[in-house]
PDB file of N, CA and C in Angstrom:
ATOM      1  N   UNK A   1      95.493  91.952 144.399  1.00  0.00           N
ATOM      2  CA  UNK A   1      95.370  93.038 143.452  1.00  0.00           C
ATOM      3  C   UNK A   1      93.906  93.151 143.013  1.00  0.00           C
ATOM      4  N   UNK A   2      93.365  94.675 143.266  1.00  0.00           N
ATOM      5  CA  UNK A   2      91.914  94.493 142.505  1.00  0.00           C
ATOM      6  C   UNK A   2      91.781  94.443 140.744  1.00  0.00           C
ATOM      7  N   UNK A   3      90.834  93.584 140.805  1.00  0.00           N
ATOM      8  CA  UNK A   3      90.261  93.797 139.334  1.00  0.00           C
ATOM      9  C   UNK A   3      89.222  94.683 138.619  1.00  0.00           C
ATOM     10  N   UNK A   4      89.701  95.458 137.366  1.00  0.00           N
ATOM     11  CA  UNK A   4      88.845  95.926 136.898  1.00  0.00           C
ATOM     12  C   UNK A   4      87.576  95.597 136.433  1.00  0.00           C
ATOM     13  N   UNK A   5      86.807  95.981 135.980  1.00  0.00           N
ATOM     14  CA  UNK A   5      85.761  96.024 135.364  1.00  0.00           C
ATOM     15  C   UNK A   5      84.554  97.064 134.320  1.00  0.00           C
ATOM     16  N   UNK A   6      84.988  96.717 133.377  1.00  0.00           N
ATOM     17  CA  UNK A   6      84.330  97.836 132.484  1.00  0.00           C
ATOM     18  C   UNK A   6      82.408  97.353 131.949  1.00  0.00           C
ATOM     19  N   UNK A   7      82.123  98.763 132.166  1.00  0.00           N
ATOM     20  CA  UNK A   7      80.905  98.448 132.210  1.00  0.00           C
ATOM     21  C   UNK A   7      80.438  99.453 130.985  1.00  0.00           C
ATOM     22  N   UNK A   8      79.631  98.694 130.143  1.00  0.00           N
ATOM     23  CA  UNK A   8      79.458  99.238 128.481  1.00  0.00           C
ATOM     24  C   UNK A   8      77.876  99.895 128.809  1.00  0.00           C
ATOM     25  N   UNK A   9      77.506 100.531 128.175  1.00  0.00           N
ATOM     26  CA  UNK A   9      76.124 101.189 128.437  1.00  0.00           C
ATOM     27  C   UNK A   9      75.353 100.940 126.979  1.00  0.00           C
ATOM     28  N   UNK A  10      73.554 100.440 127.146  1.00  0.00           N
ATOM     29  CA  UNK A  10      73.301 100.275 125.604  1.00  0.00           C
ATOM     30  C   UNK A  10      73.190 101.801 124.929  1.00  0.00           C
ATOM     31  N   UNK A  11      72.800 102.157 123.230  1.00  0.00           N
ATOM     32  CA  UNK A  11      73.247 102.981 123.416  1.00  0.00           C
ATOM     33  C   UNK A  11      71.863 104.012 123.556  1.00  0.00           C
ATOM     34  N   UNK A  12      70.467 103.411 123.643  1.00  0.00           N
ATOM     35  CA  UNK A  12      69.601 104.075 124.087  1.00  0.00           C
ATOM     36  C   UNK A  12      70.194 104.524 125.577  1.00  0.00           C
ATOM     37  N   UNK A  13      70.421 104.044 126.897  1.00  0.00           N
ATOM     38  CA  UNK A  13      70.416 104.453 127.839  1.00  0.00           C
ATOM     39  C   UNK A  13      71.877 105.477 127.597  1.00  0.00           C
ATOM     40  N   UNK A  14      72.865 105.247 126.466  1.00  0.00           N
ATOM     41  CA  UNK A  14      74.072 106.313 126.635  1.00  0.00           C
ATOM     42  C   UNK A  14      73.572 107.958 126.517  1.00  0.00           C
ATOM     43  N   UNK A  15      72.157 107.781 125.230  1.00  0.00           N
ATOM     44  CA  UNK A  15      71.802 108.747 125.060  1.00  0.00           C
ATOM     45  C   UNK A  15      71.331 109.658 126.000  1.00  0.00           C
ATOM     46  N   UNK A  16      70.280 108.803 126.863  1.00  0.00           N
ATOM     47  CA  UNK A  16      70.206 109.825 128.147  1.00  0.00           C
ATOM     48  C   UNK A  16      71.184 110.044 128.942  1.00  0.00           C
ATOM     49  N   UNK A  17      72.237 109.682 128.982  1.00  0.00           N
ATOM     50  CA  UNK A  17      73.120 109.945 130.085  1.00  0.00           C
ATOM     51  C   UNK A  17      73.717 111.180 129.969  1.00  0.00           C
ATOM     52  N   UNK A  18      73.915 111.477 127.958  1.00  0.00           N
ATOM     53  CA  UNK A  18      74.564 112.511 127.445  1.00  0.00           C
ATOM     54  C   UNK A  18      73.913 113.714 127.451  1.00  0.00           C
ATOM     55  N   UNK A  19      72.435 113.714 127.385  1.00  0.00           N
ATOM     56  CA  UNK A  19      71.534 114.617 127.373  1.00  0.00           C
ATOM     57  C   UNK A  19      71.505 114.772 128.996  1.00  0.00           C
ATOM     58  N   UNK A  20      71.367 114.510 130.201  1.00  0.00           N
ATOM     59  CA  UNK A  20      71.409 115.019 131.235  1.00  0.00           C
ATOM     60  C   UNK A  20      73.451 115.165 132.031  1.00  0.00           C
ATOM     61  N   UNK A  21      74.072 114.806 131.369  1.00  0.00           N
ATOM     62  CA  UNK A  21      75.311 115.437 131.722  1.00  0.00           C
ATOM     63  C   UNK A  21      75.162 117.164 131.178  1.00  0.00           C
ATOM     64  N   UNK A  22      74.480 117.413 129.976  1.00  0.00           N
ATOM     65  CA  UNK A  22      74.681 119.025 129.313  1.00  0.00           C
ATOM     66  C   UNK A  22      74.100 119.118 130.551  1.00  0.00           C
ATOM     67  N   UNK A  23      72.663 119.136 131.004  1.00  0.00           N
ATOM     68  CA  UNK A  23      72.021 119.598 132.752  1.00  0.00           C
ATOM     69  C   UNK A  23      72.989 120.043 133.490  1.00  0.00           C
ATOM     70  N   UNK A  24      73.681 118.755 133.841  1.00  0.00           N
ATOM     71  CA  UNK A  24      74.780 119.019 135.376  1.00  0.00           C
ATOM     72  C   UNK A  24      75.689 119.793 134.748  1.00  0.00           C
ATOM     73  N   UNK A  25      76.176 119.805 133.825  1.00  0.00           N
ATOM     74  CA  UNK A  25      76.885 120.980 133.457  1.00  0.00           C
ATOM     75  C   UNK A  25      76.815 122.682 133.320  1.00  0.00           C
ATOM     76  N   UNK A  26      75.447 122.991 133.166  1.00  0.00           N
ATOM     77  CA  UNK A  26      75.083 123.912 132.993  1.00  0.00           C
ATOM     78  C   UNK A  26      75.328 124.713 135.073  1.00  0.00           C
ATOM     79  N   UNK A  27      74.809 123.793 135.690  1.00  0.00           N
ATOM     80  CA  UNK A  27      74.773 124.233 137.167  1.00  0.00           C
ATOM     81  C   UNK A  27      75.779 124.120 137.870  1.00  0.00           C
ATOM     82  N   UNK A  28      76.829 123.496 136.923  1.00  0.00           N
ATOM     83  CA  UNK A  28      77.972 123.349 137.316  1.00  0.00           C
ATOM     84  C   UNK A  28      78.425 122.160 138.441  1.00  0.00           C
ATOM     85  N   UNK A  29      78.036 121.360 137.703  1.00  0.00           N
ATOM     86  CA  UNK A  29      78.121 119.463 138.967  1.00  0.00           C
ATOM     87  C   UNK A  29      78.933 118.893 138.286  1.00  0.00           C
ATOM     88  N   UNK A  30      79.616 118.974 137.383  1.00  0.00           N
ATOM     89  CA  UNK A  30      80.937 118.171 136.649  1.00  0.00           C
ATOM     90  C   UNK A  30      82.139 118.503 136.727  1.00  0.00           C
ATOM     91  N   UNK A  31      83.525 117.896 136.946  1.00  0.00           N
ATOM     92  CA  UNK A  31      84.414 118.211 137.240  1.00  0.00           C
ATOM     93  C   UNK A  31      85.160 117.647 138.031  1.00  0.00           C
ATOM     94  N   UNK A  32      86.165 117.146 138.278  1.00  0.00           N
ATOM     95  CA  UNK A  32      87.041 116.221 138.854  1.00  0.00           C
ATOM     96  C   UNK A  32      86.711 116.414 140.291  1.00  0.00           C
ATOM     97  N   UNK A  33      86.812 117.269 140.996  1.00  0.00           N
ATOM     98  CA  UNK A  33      86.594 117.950 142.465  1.00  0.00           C
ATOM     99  C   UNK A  33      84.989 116.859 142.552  1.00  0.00           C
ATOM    100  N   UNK A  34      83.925 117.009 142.030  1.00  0.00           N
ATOM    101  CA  UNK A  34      82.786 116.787 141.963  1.00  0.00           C
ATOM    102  C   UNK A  34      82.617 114.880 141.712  1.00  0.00           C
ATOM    103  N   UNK A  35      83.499 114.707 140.836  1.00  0.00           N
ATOM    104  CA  UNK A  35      83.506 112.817 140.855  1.00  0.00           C
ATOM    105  C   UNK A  35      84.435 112.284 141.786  1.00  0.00           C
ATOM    106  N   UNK A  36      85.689 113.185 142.570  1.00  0.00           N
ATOM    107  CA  UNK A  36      85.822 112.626 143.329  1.00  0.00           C
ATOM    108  C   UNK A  36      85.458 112.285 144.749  1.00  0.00           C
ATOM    109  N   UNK A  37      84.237 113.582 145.273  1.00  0.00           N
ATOM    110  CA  UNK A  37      83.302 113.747 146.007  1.00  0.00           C
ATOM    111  C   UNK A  37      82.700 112.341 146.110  1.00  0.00           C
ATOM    112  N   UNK A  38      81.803 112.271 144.751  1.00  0.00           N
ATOM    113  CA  UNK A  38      80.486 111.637 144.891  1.00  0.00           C
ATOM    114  C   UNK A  38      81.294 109.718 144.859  1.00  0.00           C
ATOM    115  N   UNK A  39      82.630 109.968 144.348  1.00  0.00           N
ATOM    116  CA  UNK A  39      83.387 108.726 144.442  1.00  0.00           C
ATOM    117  C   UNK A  39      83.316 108.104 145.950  1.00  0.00           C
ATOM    118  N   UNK A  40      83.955 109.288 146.351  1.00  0.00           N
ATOM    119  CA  UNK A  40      83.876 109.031 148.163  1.00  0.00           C
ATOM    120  C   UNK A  40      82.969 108.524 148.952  1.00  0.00           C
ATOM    121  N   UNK A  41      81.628 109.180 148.525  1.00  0.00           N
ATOM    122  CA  UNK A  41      80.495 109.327 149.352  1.00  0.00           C
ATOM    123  C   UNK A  41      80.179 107.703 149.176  1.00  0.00           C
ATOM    124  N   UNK A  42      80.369 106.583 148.095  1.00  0.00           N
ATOM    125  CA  UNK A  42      79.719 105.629 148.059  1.00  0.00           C
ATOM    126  C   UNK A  42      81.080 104.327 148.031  1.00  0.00           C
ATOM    127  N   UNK A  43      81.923 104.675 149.300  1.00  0.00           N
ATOM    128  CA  UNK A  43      82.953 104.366 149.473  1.00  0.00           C
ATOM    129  C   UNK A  43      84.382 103.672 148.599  1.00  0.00           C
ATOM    130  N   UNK A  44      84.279 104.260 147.404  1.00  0.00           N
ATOM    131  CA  UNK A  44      85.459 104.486 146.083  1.00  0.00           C
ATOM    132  C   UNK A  44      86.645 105.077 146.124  1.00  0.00           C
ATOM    133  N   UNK A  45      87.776 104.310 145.262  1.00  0.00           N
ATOM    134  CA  UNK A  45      88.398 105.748 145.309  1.00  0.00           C
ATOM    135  C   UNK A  45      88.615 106.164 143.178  1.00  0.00           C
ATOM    136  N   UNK A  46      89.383 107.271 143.714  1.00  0.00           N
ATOM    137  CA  UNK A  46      89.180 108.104 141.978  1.00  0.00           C
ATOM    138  C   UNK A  46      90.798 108.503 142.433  1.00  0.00           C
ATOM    139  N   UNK A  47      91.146 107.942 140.747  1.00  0.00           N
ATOM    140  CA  UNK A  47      92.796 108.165 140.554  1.00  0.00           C
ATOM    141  C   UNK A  47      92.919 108.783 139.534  1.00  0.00           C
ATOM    142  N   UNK A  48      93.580 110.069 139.096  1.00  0.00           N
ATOM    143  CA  UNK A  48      93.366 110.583 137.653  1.00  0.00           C
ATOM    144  C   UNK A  48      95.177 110.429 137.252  1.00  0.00           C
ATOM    145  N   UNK A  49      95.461 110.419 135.875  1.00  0.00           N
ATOM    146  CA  UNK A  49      97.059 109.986 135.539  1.00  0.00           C
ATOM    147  C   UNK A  49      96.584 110.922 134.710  1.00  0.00           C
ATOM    148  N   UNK A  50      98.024 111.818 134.487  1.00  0.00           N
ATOM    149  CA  UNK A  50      97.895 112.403 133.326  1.00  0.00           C
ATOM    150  C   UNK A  50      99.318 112.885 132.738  1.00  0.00           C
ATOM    151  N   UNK A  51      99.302 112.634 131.353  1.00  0.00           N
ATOM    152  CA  UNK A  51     100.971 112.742 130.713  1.00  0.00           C
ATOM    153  C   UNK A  51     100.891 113.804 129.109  1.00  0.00           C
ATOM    154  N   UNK A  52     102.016 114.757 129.152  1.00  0.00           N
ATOM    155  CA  UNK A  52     101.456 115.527 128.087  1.00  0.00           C
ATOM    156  C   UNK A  52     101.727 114.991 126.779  1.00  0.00           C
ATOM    157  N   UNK A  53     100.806 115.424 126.135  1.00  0.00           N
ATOM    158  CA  UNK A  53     100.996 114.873 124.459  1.00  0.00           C
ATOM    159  C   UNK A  53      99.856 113.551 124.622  1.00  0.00           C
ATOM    160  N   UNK A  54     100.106 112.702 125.783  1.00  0.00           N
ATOM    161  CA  UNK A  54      98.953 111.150 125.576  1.00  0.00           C
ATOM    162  C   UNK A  54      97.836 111.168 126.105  1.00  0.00           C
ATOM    163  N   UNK A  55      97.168 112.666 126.904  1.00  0.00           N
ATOM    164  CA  UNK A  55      95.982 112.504 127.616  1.00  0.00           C
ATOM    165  C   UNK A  55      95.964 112.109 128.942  1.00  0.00           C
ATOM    166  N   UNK A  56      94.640 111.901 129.280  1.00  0.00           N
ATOM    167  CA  UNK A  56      94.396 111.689 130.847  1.00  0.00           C
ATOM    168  C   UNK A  56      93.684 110.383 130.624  1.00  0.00           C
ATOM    169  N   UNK A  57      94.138 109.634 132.243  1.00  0.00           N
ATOM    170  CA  UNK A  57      92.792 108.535 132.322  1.00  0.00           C
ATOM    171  C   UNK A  57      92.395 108.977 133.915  1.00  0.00           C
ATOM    172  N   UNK A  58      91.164 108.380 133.726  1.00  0.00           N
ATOM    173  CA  UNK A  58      90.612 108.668 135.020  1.00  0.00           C
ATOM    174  C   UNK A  58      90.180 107.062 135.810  1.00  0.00           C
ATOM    175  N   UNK A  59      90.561 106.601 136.783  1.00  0.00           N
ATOM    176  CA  UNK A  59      90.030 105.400 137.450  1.00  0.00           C
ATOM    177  C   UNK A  59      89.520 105.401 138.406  1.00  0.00           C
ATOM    178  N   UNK A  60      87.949 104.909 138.565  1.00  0.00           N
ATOM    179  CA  UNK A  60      87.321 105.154 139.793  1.00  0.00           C
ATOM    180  C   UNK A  60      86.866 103.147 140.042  1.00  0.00           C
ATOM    181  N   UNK A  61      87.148 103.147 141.700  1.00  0.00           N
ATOM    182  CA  UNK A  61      87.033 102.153 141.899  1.00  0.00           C
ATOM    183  C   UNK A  61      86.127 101.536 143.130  1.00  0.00           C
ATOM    184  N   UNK A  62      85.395 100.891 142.815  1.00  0.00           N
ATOM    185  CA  UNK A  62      84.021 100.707 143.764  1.00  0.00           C
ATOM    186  C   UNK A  62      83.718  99.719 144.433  1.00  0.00           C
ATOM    187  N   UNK A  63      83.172  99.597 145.618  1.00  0.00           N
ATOM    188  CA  UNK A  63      83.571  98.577 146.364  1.00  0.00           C
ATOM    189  C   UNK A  63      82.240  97.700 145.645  1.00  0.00           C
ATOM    190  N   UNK A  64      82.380  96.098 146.032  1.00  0.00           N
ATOM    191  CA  UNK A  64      81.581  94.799 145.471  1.00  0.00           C
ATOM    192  C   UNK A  64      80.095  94.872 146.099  1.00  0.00           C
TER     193      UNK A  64
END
């Protein structure tokens, strides 16, 4: 069975991440179609669950 791993960001570097996601958004690079692309390309996979009333999770999983 694989194991997860969560990876925390400090929150100087969160800040840039948030300020260049508005970018890719604007040109339109965000979006499930688009993470599960770039999931692929770096041999991952991306599982999305979703149930009404409790939200979505999204799991992307990357090789070692």
């Amino acid at each position: 069975m694989p194991t997860s791993e969560v990876v925390e960001l400090p929150p100087a570097e969160t800040e840039i991440v948030k300020e260049h996601l508005g970018d890719l958004a604007r040109v339109g690079k965000l979006g499930l179609a688009g993470m599960q692309e770039r999931t692929n390309l770096i041999g991952g996979t991306l599982t999305a669950q979703s149930e009404p009333g409790k939200g979505s999770t999204i799991t992307i999983e990357l090789p070692a």
